[in-house]
Protein backbone atom coordinates (compact mmCIF):
# COMPACT_ATOMS: atom_id res chain seq x y z
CA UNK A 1 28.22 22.75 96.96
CA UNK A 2 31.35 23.79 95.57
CA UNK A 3 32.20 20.32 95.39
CA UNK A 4 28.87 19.09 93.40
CA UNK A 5 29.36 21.91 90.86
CA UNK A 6 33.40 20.59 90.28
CA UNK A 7 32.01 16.91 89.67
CA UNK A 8 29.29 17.98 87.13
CA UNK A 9 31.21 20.20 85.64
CA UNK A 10 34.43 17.28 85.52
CA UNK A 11 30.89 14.51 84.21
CA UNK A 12 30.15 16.65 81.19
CA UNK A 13 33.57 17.77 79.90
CA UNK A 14 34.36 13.79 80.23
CA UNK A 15 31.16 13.14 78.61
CA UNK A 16 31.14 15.88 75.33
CA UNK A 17 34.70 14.72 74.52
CA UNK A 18 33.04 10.95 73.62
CA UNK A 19 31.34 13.07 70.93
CA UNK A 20 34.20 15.55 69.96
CA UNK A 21 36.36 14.01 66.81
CA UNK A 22 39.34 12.28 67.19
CA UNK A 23 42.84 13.67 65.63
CA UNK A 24 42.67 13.35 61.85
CA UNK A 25 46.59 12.33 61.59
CA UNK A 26 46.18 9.24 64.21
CA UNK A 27 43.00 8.14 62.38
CA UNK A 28 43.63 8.23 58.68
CA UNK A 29 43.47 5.33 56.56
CA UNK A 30 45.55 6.15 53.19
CA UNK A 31 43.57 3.26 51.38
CA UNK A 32 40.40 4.62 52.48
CA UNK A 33 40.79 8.47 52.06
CA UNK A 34 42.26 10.96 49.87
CA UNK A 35 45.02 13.22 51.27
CA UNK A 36 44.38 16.64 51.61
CA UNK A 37 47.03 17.24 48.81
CA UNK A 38 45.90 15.05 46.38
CA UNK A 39 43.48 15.82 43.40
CA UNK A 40 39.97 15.05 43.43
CA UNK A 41 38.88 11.67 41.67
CA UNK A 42 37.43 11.51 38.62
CA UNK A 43 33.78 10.79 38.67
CA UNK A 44 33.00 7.79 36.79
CA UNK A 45 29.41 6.81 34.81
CA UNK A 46 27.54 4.35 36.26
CA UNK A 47 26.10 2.93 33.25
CA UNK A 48 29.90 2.74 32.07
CA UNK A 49 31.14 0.84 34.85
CA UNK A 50 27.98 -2.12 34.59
CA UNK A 51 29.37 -5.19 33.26
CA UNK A 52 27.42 -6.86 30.42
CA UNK A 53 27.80 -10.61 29.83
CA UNK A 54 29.26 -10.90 26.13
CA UNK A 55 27.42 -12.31 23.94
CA UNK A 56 27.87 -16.15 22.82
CA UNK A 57 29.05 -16.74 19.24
CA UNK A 58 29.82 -19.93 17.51
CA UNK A 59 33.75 -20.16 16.29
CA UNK A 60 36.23 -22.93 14.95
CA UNK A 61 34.75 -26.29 14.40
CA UNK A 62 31.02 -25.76 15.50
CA UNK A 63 30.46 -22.35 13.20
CA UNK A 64 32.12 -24.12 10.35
CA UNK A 65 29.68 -27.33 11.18
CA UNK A 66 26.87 -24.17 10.99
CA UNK A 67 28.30 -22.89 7.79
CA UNK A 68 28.44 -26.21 5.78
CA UNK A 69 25.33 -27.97 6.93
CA UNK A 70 21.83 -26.98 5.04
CA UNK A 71 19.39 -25.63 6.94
CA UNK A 72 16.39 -27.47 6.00
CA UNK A 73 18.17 -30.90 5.88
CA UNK A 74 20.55 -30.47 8.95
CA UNK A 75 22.27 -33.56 8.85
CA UNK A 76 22.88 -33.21 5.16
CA UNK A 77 25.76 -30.94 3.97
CA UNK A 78 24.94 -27.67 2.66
CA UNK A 79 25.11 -27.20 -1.51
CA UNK A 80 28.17 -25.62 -3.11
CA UNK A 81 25.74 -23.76 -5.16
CA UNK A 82 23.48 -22.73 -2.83
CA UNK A 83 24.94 -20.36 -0.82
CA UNK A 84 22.14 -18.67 0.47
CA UNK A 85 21.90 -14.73 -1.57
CA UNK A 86 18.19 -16.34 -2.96
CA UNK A 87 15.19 -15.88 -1.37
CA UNK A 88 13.69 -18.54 0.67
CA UNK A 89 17.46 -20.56 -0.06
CA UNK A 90 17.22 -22.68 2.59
CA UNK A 91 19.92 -25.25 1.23
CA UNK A 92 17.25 -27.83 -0.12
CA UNK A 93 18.84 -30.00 -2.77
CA UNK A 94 19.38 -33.53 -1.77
CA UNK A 95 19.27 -34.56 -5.29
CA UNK A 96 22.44 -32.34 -6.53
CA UNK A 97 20.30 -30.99 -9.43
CA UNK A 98 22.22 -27.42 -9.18
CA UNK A 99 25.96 -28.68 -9.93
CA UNK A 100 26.89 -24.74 -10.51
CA UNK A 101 25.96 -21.07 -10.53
CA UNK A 102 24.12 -21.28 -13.83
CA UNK A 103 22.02 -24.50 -12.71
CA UNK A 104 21.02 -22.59 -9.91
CA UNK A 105 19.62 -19.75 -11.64
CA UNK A 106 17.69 -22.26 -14.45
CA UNK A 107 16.07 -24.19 -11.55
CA UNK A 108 15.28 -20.79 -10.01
CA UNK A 109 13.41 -19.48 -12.91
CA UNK A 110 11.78 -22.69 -13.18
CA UNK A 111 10.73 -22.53 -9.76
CA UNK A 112 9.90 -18.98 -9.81
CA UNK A 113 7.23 -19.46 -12.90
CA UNK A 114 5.83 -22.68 -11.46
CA UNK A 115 5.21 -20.70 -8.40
CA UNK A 116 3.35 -18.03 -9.98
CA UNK A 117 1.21 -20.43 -12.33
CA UNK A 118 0.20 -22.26 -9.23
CA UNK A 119 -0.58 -19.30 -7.27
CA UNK A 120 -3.31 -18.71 -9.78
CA UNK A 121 -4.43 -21.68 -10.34
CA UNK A 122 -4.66 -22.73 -6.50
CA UNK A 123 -7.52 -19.21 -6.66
CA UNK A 124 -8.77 -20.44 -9.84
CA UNK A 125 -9.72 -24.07 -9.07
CA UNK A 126 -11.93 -23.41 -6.25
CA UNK A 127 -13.58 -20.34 -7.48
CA UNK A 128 -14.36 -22.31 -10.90
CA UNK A 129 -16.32 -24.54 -9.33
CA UNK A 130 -17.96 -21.50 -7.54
CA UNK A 131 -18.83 -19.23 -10.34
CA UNK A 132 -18.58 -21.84 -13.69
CA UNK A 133 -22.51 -22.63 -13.58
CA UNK A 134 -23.53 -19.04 -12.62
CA UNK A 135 -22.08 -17.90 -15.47
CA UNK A 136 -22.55 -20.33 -17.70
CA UNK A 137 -26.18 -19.96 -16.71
CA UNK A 138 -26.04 -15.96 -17.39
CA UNK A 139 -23.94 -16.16 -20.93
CA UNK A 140 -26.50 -19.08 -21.88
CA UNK A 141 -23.49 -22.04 -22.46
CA UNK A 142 -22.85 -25.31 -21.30
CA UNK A 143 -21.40 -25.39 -17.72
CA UNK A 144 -17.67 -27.13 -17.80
CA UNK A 145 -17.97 -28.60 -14.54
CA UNK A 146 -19.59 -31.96 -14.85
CA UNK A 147 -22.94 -32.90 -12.54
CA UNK A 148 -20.25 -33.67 -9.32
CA UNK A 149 -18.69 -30.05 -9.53
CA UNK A 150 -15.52 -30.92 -10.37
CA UNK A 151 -13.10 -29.05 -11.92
CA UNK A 152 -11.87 -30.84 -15.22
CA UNK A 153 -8.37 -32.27 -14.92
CA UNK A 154 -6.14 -35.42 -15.88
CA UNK A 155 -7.64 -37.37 -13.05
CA UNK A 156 -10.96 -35.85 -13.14
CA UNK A 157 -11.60 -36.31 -16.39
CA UNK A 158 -13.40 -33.94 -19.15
CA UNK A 159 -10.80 -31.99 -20.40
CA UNK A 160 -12.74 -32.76 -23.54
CA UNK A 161 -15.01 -29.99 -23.02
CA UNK A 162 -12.14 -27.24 -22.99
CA UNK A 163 -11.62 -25.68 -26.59
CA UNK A 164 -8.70 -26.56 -28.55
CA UNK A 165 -7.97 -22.44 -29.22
CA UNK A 166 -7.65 -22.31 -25.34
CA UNK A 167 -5.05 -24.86 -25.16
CA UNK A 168 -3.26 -23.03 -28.35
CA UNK A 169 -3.73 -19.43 -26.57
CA UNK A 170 -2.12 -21.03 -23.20
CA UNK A 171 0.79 -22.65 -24.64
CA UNK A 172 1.92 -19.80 -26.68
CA UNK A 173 1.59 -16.88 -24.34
CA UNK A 174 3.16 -19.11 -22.10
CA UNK A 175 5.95 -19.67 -24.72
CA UNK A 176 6.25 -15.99 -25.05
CA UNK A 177 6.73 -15.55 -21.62
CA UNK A 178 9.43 -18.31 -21.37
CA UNK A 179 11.50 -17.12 -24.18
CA UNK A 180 11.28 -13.28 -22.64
CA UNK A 181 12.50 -14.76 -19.46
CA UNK A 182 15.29 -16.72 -21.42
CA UNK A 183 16.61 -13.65 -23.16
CA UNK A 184 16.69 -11.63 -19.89
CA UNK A 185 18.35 -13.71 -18.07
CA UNK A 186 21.10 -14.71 -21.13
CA UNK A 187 21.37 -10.77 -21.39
CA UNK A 188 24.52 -8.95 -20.19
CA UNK A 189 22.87 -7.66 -17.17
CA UNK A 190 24.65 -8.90 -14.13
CA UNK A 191 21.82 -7.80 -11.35
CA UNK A 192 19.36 -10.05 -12.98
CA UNK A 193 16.75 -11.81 -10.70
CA UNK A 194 15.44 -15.57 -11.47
CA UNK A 195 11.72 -14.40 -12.68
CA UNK A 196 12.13 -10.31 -13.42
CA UNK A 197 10.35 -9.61 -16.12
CA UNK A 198 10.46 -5.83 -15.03
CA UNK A 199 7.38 -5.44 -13.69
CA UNK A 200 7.42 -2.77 -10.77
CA UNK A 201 4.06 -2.15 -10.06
CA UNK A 202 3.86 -2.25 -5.95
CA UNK A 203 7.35 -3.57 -6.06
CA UNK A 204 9.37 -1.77 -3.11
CA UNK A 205 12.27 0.57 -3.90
CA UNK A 206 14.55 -0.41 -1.00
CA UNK A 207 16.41 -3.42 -1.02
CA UNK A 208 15.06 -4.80 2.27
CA UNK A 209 11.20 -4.63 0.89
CA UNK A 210 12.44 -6.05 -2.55
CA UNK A 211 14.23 -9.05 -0.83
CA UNK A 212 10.79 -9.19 1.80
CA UNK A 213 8.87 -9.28 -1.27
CA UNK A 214 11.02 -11.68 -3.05
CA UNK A 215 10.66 -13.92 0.14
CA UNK A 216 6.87 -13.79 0.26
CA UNK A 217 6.50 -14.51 -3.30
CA UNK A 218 8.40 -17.66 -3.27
CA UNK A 219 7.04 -19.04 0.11
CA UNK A 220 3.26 -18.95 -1.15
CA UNK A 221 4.71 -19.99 -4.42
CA UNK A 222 6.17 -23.30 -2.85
CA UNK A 223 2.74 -23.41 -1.04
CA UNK A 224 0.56 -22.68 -3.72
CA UNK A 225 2.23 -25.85 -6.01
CA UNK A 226 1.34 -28.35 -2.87
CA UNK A 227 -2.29 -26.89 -2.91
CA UNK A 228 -2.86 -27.62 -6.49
CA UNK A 229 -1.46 -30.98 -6.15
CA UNK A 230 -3.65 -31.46 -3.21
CA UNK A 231 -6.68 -30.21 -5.15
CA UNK A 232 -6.04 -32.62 -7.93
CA UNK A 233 -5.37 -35.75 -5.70
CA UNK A 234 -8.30 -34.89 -3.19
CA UNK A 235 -11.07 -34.38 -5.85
CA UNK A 236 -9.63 -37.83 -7.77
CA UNK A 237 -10.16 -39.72 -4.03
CA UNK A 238 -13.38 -37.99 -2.79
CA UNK A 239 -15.38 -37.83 -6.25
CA UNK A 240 -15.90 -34.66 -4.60
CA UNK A 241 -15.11 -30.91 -5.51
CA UNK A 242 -12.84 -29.08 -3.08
CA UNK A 243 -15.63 -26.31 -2.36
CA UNK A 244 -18.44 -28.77 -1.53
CA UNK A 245 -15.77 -30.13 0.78
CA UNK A 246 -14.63 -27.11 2.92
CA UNK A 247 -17.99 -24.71 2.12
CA UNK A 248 -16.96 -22.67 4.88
CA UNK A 249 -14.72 -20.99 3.00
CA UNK A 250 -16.77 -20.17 -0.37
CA UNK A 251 -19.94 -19.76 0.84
CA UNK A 252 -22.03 -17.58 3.28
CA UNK A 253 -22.41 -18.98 6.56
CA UNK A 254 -26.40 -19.52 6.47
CA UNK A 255 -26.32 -21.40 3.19
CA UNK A 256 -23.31 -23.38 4.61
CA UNK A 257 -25.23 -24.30 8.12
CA UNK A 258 -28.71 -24.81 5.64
CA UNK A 259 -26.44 -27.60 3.53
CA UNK A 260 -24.99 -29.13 6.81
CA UNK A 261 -28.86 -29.34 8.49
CA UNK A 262 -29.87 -32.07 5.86
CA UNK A 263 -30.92 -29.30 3.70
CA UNK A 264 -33.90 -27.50 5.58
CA UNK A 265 -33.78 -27.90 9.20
CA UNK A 266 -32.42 -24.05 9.19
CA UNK A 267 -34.60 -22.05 7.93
């Protein structure tokens, strides 16, 4: 008995030590652990110790290729005098026309008016051929759109029709307009803008909503002059005016689908 109780006793003393902890000295690794008379570690940010893959930027030869090529004609060299401070500069002038500075700003004023005389025109051509014979009809005059409701023009024809005192009143508040602009922009004031006249009615005060603005204007500008041209040269092909065209877009839907159902199949 005495003898059973000696082995089991001998089995678990051998068997708790496989669970006891080994001596610190024999087992420490100085790499691994800190010494028990060394400071604590400073604790250091995740977020400051995640690498982040720098981002890729053009230098030497290939941003200089970037710098001096024009961005709407990329295998064309960018214009000295275009260097981009305009709105909607996009380094289009494969002609040269703007040798300098002061070219620049001409063409730009040029452009700028253009743009704006288009713009109006490109909403008054289609709604003239609208609204001419409605109100002709109401005011008791002669309609100016001829029996194919087209809008009178160099290629269309019957420009006869149009007073001469129109043609007077158009060219000279068009003069006075031009020779404002002139003395503007020949004025001592350096901030001046190609087309300010000074207007700031729903014109931003910031500079990023004046140079949005500025950007917007010129964009439907540039599209509004290929519209008009497109008018013109469409109604001189077709014989047709550009509303009877496209009448989805200047007339209610029924009278549209009644015109396209050989005029009475919708009711």
């Amino acid at each position: 008995m005495m003898k059973s109780l000696s082995f089991a006793f001998a089995f678990l003393a051998a068997t708790s030590s496989a669970f006891a902890p080994t001596q610190r000295n024999a087992l420490k690794n100085p790499a691994l652990y800190m010494s028990d008379t060394t400071e604590p570690a400073p604790i250091v940010d995740e977020a400051a110790s995640i690498e982040v893959e720098p981002t890729i930027v053009a230098s030497g030869s290939s941003a200089a290729a970037v710098a001096t090529m024009s961005q709407s004609l990329p295998f064309l060299p960018r214009p000295a005098a275009l260097t981009g401070e305009l709105a909607g500069d996009v380094g289009f002038d494969p002609l040269g026309f703007a040798k300098s500075e002061a070219d620049l700003m001409n063409y730009r004023e040029a452009e700028v008016k253009h743009a704006r005389l288009a713009m109006l025109a490109a909403a008054g051509w289609p709604l003239s051929e609208v609204f001419d014979k409605k109100i002709a009809l109401a005011m008791g005059m002669e309609p100016i759109l001829g029996s194919d409701d087209r809008v009178p023009s160099l290629l269309n024809g019957g420009l006869g029709k149009i007073s001469p005192a129109y043609w007077v009143g158009c060219i000279g508040a068009a003069a006075l307009i031009d020779i404002f602009g002139q003395l503007r922009m020949k004025g001592d004031n350096k901030d001046y803008i190609p087309g300010d006249f000074g207007l700031r009615l729903g014109y931003p005060a910031n500079e990023e909503g004046q140079k949005r603005m500025q950007l917007a204007e010129i964009k439907n500008g540039r599209l509004a002059m290929i519209a008009i041209f497109a008018f013109a040269i469409q109604e001189f092909v077709s014989k047709q005016g550009v509303v009877d065209e496209t009448p989805l877009f200047f007339f209610p839907l029924i009278e549209t689908l009644h015109k396209y159902a050989n005029s009475g199949y919708i009711q």
